[in-house]
N, C-alpha and C. Protein backbone atom coordinates (compact mmCIF):
# COMPACT_ATOMS: atom_id res chain seq x y z
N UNK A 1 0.82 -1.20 0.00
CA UNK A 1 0.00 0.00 0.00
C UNK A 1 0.86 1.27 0.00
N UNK A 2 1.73 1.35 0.26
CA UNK A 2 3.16 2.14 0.89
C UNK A 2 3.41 2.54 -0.27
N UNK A 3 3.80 1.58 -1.27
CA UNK A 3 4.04 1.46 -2.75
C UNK A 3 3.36 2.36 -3.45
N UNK A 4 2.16 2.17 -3.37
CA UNK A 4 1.34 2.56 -4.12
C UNK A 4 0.98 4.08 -4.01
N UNK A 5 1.07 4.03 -2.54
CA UNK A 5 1.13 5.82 -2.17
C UNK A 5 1.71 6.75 -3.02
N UNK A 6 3.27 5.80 -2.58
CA UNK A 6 4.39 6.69 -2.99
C UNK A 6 4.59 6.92 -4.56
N UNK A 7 4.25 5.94 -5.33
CA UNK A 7 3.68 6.06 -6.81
C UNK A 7 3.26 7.29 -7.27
N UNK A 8 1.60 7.01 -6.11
CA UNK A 8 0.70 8.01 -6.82
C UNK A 8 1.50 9.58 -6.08
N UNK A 9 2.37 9.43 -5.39
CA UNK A 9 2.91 10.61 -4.74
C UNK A 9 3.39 11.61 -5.93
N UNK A 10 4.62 10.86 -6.00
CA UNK A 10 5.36 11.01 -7.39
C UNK A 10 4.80 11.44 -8.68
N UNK A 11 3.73 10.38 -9.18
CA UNK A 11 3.08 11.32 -10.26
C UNK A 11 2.71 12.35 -9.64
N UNK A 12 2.10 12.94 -8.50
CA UNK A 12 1.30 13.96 -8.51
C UNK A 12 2.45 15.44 -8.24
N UNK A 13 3.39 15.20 -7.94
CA UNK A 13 4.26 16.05 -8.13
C UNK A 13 5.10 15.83 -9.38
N UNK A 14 5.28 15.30 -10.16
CA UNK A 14 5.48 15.34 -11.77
C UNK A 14 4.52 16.07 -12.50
N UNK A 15 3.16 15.75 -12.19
CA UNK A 15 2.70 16.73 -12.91
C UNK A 15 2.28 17.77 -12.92
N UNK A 16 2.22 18.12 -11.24
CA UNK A 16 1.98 19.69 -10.44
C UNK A 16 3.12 19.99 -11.20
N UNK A 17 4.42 19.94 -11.45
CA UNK A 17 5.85 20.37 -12.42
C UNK A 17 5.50 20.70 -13.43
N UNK A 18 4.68 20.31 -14.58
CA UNK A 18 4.03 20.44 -15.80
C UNK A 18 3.15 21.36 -15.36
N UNK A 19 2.00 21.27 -14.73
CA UNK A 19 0.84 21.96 -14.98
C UNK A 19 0.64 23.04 -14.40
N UNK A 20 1.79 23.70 -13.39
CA UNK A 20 1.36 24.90 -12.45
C UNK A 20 2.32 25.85 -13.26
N UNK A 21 3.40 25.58 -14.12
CA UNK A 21 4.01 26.29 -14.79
C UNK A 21 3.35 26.78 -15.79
N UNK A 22 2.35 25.63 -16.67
CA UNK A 22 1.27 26.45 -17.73
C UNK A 22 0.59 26.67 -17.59
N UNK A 23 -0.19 26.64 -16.56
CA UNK A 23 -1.75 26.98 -16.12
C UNK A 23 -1.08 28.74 -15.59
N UNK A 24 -0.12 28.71 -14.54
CA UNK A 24 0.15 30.23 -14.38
C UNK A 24 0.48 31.13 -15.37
N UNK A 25 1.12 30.35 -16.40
CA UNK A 25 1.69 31.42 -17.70
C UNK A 25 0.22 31.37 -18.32
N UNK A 26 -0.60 30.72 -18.82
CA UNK A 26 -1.91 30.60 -19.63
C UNK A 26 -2.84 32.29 -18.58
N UNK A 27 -3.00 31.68 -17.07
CA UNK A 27 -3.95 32.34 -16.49
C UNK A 27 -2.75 34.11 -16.68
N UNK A 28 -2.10 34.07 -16.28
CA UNK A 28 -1.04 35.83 -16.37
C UNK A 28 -1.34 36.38 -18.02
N UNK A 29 -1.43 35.52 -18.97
CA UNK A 29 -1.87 36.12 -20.22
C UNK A 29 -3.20 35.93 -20.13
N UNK A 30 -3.96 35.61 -19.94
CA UNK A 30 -5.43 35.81 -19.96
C UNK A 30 -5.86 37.03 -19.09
N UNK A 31 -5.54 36.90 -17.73
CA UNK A 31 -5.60 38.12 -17.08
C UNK A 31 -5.43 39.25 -18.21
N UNK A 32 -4.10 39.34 -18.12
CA UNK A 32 -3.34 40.66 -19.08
C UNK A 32 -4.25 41.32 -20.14
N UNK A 33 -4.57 40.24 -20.88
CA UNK A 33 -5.64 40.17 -22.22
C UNK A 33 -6.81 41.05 -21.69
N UNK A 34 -7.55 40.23 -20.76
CA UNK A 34 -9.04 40.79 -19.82
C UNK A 34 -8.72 42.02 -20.08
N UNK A 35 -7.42 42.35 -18.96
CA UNK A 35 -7.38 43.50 -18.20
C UNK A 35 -7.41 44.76 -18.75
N UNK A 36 -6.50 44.51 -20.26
CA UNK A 36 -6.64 45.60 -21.35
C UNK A 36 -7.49 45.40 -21.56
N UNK A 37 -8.07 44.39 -22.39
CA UNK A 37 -9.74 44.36 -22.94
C UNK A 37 -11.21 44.97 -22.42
N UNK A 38 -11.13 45.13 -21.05
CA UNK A 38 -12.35 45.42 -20.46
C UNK A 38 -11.75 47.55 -20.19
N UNK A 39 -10.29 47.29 -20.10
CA UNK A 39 -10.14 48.73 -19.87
C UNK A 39 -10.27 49.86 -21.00
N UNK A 40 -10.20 48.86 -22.20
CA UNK A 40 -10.33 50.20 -23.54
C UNK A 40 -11.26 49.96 -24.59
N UNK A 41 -12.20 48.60 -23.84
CA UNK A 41 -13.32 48.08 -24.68
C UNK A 41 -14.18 49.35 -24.56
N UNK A 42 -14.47 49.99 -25.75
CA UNK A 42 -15.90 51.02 -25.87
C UNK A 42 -17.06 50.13 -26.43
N UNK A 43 -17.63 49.46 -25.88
CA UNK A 43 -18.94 48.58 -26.15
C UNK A 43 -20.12 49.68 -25.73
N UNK A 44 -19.49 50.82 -25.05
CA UNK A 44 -21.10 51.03 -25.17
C UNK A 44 -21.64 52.05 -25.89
N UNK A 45 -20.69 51.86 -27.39
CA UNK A 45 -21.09 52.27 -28.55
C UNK A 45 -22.20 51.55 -29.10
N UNK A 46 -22.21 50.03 -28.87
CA UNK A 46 -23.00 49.39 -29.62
C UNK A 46 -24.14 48.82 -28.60
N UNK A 47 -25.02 48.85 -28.99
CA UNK A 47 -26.34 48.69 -27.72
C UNK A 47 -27.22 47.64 -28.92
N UNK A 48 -28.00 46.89 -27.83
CA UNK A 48 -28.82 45.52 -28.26
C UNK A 48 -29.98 46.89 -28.41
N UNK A 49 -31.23 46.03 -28.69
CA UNK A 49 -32.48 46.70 -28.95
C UNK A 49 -32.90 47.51 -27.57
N UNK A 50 -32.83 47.05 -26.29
CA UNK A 50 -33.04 47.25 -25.06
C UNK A 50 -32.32 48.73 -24.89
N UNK A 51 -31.25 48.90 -25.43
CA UNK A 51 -30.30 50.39 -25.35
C UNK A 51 -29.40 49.89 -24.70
N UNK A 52 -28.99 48.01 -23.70
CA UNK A 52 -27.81 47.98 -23.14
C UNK A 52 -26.69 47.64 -24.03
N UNK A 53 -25.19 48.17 -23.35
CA UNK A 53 -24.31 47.98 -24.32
C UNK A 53 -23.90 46.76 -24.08
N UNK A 54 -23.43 46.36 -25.66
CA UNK A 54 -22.62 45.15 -26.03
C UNK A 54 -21.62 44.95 -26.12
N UNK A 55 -20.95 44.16 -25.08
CA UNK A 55 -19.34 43.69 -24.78
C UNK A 55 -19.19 42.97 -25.85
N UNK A 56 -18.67 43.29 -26.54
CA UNK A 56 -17.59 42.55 -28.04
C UNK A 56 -16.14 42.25 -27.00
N UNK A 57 -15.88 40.67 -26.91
CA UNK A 57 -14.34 40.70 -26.70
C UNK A 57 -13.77 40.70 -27.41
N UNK A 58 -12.64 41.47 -26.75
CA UNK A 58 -11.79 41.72 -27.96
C UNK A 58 -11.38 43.22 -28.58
N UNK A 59 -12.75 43.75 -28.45
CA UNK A 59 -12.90 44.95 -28.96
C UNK A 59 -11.09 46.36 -28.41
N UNK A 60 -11.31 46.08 -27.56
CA UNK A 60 -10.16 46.46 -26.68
C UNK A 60 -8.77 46.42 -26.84
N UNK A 61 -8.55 45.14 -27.20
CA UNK A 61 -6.86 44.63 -27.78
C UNK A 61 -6.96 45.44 -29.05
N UNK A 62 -8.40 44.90 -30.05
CA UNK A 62 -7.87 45.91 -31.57
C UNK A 62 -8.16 46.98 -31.37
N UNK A 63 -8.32 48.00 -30.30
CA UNK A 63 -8.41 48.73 -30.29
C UNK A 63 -7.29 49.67 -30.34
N UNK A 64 -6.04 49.15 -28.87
CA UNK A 64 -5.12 49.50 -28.63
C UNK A 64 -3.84 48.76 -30.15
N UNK A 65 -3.98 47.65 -30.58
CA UNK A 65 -3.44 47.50 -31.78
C UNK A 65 -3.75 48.47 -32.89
N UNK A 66 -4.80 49.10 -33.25
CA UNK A 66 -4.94 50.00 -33.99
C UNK A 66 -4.41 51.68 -33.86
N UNK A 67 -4.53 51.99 -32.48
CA UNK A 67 -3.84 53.08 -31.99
C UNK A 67 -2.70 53.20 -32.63
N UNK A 68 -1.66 52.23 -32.24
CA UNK A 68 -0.14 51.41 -32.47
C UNK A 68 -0.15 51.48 -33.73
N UNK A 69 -0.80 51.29 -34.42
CA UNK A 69 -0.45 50.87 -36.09
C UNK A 69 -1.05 52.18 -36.36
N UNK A 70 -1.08 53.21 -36.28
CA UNK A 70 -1.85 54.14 -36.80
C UNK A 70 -1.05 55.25 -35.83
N UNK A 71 -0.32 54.96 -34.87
CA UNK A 71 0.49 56.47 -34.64
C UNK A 71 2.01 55.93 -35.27
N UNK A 72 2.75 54.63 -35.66
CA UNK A 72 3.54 54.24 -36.12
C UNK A 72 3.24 54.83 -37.53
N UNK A 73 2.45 54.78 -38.18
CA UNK A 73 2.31 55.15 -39.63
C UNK A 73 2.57 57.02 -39.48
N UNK A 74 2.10 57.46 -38.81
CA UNK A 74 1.50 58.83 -38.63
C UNK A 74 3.35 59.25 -38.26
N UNK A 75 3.85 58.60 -37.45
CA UNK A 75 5.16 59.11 -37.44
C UNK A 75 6.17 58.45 -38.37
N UNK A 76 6.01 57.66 -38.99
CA UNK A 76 6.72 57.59 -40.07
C UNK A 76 7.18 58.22 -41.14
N UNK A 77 5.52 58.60 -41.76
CA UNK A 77 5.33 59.29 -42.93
C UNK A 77 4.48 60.89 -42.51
N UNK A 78 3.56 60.82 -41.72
CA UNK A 78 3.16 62.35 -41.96
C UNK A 78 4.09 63.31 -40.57
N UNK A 79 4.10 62.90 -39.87
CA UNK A 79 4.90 63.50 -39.06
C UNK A 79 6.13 63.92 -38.88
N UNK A 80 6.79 65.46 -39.28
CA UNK A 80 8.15 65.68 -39.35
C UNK A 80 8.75 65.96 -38.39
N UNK A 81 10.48 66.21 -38.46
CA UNK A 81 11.00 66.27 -37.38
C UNK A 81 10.88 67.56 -36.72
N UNK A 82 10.83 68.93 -37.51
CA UNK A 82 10.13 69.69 -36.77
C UNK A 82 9.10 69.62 -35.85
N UNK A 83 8.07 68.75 -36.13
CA UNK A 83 6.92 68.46 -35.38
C UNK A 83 7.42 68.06 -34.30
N UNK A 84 8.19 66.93 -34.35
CA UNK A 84 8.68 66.02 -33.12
C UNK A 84 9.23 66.88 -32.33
N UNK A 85 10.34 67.46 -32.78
CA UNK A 85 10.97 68.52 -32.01
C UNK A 85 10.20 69.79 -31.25
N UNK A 86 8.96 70.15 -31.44
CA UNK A 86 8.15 70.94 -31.03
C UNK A 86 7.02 69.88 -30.16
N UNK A 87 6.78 68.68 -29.82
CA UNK A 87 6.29 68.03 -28.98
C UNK A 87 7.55 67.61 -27.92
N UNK A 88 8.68 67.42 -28.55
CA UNK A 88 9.61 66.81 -27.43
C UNK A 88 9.60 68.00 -26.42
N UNK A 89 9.79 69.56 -27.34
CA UNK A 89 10.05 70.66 -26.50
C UNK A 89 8.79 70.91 -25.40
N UNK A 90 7.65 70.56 -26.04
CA UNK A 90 6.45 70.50 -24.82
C UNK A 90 6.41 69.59 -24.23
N UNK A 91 6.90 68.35 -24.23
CA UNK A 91 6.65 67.51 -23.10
C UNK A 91 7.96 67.79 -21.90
N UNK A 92 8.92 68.44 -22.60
CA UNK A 92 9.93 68.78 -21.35
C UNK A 92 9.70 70.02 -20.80
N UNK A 93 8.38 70.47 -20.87
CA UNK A 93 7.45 71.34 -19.79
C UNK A 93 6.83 71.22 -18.54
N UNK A 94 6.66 69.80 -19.02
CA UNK A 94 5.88 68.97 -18.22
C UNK A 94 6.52 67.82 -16.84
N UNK A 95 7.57 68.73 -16.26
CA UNK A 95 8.85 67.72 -15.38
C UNK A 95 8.20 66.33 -15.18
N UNK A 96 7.09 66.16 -14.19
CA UNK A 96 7.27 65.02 -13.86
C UNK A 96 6.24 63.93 -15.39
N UNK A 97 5.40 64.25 -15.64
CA UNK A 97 5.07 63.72 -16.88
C UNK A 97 6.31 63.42 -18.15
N UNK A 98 7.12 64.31 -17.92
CA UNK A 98 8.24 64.01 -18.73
C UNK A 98 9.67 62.48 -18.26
N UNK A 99 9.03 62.93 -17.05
CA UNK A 99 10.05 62.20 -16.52
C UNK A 99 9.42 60.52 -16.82
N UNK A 100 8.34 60.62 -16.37
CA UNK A 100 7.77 58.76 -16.53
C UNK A 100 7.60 59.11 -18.06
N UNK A 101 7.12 59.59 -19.01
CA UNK A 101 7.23 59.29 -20.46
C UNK A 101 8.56 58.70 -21.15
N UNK A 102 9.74 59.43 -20.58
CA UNK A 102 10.96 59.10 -21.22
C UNK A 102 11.93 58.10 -20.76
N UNK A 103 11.08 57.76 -19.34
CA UNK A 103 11.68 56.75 -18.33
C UNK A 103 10.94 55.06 -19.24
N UNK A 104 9.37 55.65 -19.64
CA UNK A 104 9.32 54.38 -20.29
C UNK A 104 9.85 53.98 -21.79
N UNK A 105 9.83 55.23 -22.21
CA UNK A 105 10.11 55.30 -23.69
C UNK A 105 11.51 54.80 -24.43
N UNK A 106 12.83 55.02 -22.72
CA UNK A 106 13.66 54.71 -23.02
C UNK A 106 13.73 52.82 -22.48
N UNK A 107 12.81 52.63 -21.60
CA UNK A 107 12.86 51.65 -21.47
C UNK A 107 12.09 50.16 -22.80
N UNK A 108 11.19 50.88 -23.52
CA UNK A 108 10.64 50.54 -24.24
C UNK A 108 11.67 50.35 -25.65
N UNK A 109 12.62 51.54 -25.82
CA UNK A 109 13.58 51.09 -26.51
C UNK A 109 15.14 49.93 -26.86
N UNK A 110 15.29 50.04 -24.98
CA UNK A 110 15.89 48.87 -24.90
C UNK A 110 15.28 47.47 -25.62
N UNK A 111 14.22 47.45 -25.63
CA UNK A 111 13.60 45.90 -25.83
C UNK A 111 13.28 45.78 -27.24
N UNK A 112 12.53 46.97 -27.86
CA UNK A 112 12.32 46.42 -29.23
C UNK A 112 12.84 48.03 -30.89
N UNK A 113 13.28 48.61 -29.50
CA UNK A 113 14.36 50.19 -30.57
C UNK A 113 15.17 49.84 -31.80
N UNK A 114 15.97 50.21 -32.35
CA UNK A 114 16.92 49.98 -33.11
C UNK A 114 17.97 50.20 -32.50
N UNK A 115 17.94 50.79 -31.16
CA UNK A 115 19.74 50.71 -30.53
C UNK A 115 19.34 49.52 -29.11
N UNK A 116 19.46 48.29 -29.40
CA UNK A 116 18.37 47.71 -28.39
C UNK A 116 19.55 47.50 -27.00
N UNK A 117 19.13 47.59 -26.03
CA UNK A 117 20.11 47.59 -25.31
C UNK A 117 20.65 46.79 -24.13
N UNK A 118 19.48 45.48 -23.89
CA UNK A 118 19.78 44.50 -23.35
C UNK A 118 20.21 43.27 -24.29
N UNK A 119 21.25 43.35 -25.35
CA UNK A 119 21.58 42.53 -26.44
C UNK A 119 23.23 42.00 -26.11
N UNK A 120 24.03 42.43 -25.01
CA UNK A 120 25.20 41.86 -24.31
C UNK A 120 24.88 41.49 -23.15
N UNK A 121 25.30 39.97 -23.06
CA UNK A 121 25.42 39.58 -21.66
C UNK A 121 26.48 39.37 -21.09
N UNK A 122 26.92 39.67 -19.79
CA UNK A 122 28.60 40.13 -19.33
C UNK A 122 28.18 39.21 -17.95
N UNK A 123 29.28 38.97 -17.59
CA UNK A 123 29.65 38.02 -16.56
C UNK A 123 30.40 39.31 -15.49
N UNK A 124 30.37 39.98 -14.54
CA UNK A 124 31.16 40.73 -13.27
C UNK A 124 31.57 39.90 -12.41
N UNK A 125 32.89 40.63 -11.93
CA UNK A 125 33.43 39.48 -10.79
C UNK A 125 33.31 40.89 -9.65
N UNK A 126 32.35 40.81 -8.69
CA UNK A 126 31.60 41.76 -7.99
C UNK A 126 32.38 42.02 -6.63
N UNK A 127 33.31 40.52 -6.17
CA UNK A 127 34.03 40.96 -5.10
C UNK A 127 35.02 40.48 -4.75
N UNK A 128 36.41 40.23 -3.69
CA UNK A 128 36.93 39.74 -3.83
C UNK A 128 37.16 38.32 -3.65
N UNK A 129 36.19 38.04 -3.48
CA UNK A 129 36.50 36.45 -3.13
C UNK A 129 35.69 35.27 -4.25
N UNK A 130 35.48 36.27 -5.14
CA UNK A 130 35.27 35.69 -6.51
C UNK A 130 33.81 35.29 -6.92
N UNK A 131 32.95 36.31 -6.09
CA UNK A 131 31.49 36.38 -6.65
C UNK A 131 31.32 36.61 -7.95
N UNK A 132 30.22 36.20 -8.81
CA UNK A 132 30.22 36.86 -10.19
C UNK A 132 28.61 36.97 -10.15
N UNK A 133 27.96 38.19 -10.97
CA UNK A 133 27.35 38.31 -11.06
C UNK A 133 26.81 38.28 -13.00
N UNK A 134 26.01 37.68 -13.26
CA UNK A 134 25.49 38.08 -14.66
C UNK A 134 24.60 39.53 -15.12
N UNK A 135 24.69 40.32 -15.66
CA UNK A 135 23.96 41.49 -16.01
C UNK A 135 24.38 41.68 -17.66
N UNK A 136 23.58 42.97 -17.98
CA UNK A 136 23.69 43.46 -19.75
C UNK A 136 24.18 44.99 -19.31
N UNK A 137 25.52 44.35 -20.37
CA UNK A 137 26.04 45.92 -20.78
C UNK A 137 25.16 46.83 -21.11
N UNK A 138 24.95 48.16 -20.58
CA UNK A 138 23.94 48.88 -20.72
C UNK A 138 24.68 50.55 -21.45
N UNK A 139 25.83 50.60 -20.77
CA UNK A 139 26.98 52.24 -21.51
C UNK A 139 28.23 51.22 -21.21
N UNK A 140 28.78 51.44 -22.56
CA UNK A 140 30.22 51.27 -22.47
C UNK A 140 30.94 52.08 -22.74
N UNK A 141 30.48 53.29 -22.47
CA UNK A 141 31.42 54.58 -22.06
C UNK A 141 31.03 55.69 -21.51
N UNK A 142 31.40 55.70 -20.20
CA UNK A 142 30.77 56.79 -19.16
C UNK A 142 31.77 57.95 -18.89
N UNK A 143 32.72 58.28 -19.43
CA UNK A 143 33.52 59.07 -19.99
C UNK A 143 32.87 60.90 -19.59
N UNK A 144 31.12 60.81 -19.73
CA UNK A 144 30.34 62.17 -19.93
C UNK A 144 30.07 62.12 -17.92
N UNK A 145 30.08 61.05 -18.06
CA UNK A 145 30.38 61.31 -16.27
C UNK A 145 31.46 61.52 -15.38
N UNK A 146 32.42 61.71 -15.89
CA UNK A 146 34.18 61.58 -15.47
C UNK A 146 34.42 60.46 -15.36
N UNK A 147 33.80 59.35 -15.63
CA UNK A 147 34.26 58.08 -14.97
C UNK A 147 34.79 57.35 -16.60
N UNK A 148 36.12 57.35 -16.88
CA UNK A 148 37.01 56.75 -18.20
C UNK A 148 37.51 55.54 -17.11
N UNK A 149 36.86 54.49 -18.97
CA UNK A 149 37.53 53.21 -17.98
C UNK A 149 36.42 52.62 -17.45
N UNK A 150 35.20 53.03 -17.05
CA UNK A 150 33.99 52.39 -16.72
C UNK A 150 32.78 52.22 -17.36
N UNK A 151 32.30 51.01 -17.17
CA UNK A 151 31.35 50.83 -17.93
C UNK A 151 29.93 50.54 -16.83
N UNK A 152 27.97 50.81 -17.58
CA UNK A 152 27.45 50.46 -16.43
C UNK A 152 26.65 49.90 -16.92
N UNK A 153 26.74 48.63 -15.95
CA UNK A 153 25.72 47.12 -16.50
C UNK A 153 24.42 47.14 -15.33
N UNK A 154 23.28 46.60 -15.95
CA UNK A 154 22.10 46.16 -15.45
C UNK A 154 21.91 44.85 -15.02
N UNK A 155 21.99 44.57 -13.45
CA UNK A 155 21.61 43.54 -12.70
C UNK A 155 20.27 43.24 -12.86
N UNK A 156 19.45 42.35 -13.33
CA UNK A 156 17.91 42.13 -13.21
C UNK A 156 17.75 41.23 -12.29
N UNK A 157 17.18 41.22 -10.76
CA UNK A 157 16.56 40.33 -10.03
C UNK A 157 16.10 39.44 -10.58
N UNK A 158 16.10 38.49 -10.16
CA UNK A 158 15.30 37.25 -10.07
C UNK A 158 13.83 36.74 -10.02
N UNK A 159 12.73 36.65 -10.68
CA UNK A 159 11.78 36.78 -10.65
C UNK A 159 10.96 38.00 -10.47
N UNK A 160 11.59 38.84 -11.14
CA UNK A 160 10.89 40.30 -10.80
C UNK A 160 11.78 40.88 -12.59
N UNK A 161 10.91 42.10 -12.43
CA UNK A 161 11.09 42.96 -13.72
C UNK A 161 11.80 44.13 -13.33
N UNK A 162 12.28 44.23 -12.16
CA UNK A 162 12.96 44.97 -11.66
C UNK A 162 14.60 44.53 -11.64
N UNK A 163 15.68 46.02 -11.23
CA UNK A 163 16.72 45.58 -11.66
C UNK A 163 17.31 46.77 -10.72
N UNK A 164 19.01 46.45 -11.01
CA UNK A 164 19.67 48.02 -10.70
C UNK A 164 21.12 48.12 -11.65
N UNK A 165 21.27 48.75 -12.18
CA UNK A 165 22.50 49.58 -12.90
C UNK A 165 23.66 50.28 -11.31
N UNK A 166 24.41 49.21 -12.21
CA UNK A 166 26.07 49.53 -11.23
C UNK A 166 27.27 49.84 -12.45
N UNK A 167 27.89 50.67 -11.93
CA UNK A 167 29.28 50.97 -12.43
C UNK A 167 30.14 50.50 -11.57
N UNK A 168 30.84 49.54 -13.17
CA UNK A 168 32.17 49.22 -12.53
C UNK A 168 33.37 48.92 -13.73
N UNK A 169 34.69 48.30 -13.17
CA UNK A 169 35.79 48.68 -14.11
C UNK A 169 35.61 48.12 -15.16
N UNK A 170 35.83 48.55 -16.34
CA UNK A 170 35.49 47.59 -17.71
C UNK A 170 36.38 46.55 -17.48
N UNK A 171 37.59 46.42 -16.77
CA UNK A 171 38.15 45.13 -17.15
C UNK A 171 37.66 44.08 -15.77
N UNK A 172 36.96 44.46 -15.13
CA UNK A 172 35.91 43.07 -14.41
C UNK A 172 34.58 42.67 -15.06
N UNK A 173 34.82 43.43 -16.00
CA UNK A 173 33.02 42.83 -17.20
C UNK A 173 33.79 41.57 -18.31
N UNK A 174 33.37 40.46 -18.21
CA UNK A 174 33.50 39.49 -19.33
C UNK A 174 32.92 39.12 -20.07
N UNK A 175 32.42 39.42 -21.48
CA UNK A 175 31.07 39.03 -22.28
C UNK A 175 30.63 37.68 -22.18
N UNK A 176 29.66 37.00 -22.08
CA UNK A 176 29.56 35.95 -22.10
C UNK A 176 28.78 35.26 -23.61
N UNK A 177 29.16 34.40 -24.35
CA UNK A 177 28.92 33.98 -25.85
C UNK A 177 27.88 33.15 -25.88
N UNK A 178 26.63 33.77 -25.31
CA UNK A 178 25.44 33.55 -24.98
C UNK A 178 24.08 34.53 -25.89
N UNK A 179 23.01 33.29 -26.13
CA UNK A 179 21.99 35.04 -26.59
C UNK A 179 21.77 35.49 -25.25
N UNK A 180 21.47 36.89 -25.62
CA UNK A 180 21.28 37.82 -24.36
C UNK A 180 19.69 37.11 -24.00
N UNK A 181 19.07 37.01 -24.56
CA UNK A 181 17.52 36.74 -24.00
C UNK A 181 17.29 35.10 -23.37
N UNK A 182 18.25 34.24 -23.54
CA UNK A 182 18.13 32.64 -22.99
C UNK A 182 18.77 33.53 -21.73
N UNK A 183 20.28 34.50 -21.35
CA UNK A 183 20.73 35.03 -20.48
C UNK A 183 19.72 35.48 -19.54
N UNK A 184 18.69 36.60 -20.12
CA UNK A 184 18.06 36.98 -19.22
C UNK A 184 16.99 36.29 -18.38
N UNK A 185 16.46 35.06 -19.43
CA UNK A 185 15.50 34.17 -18.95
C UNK A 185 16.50 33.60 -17.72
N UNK A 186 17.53 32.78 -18.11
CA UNK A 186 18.53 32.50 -16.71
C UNK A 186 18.35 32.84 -15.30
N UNK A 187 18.60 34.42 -15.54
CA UNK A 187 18.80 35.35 -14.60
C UNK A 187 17.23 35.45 -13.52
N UNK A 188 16.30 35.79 -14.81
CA UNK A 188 15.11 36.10 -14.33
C UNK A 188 14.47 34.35 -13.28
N UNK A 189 14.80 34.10 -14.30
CA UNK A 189 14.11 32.64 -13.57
C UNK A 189 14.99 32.01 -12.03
N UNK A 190 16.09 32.43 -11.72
CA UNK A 190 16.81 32.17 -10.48
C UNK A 190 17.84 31.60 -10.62
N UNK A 191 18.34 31.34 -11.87
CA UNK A 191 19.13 30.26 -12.77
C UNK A 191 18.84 28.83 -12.84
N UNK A 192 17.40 28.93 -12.82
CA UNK A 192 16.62 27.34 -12.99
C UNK A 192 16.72 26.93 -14.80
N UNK A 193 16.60 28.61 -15.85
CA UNK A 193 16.13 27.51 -16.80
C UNK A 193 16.89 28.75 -17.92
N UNK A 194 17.22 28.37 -19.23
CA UNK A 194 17.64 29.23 -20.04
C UNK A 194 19.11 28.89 -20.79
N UNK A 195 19.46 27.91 -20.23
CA UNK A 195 20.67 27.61 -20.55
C UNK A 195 21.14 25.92 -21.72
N UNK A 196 19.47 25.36 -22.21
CA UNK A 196 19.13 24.45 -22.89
C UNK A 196 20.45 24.30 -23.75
């Protein structure tokens, strides 16, 4: 009977291993989905015979996809750099609105910009007794800060989207001949997974 316990033990933690990993990633994108969806769904444009409005799902995601594809076009082609330059100059009117716009904007560029900037992964040897830490070269030349000779990499915690930027000597940074994004999965995940 002992046997048999321990059997059914085993499967049931084999497949809690399988199934709590996709059921949480499935349920965090569904949430996500909802969460935009119900926040920029205008359904109550469209009303049944009664006059109540009609939740279209969905309505919401193409909503905000259409925004996206339609201010991307708009700054591509109709929007000049004068223009830009006369919105950049008004939003740096605006201190603290300026400050979270460009805080995301630059963060938004790291990930999918043309100067992308979590694309090196560096190995630091952080202390003396031969800690190393993994992070992404973020400036490899801080030179505009007095600091020649240093470079400053981004530590990302561990299960979090959070991080911190340290300066230190370029010759304790070692690139590592890794993609940066299996790297960051690494990192992010606790160093459980990323390294296939």
């Amino acid at each position: 009977m002992k046997r048999i316990a321990r059997a059914l033990l085993n499967y049931f933690f084999k497949g809690l291993i399988v199934v709590v990993p996709i059921g949480a990633a499935l349920f965090l994108v569904f949430w996500a989905i909802t969460s935009v969806d119900n926040a920029l769904n205008i359904s109550d444009v469209f009303t049944d015979s009664k006059g109540r409005p009609i939740h279209i799902p969905g309505l919401g995601i193409a909503n905000v996809l259409l925004v996206i594809m339609v201010a991307g076009i708009l700054v591509t082609n109709v929007i000049t750099d004068p223009i830009k330059l006369w919105i950049k100059r008004w939003l740096n009117r605006l201190p603290f609105f300026n400050f979270l716009y460009s805080s995301i904007k630059d963060l938004t560029e790291a990930f999918v910009g043309d100067e992308k900037k979590f694309n090196e992964a560096v190995i630091v040897e952080v202390n003396e007794f031969g800690l190393k830490k993994i992070g992404f070269l973020v400036q490899k030349d801080l030179a505009k800060l007095d600091l020649p000779g240093e470079v400053a990499v981004y530590f990302p915690y561990s299960y979090s989207f959070a991080g911190q930027v340290v300066i230190v000597s370029a010759d304790k940074v070692k690139p590592i001949d890794k993609n940066a994004a299996d790297m960051m999965k690494f990192v992010i995940s606790g160093g459980v997974s990323g390294l296939d």
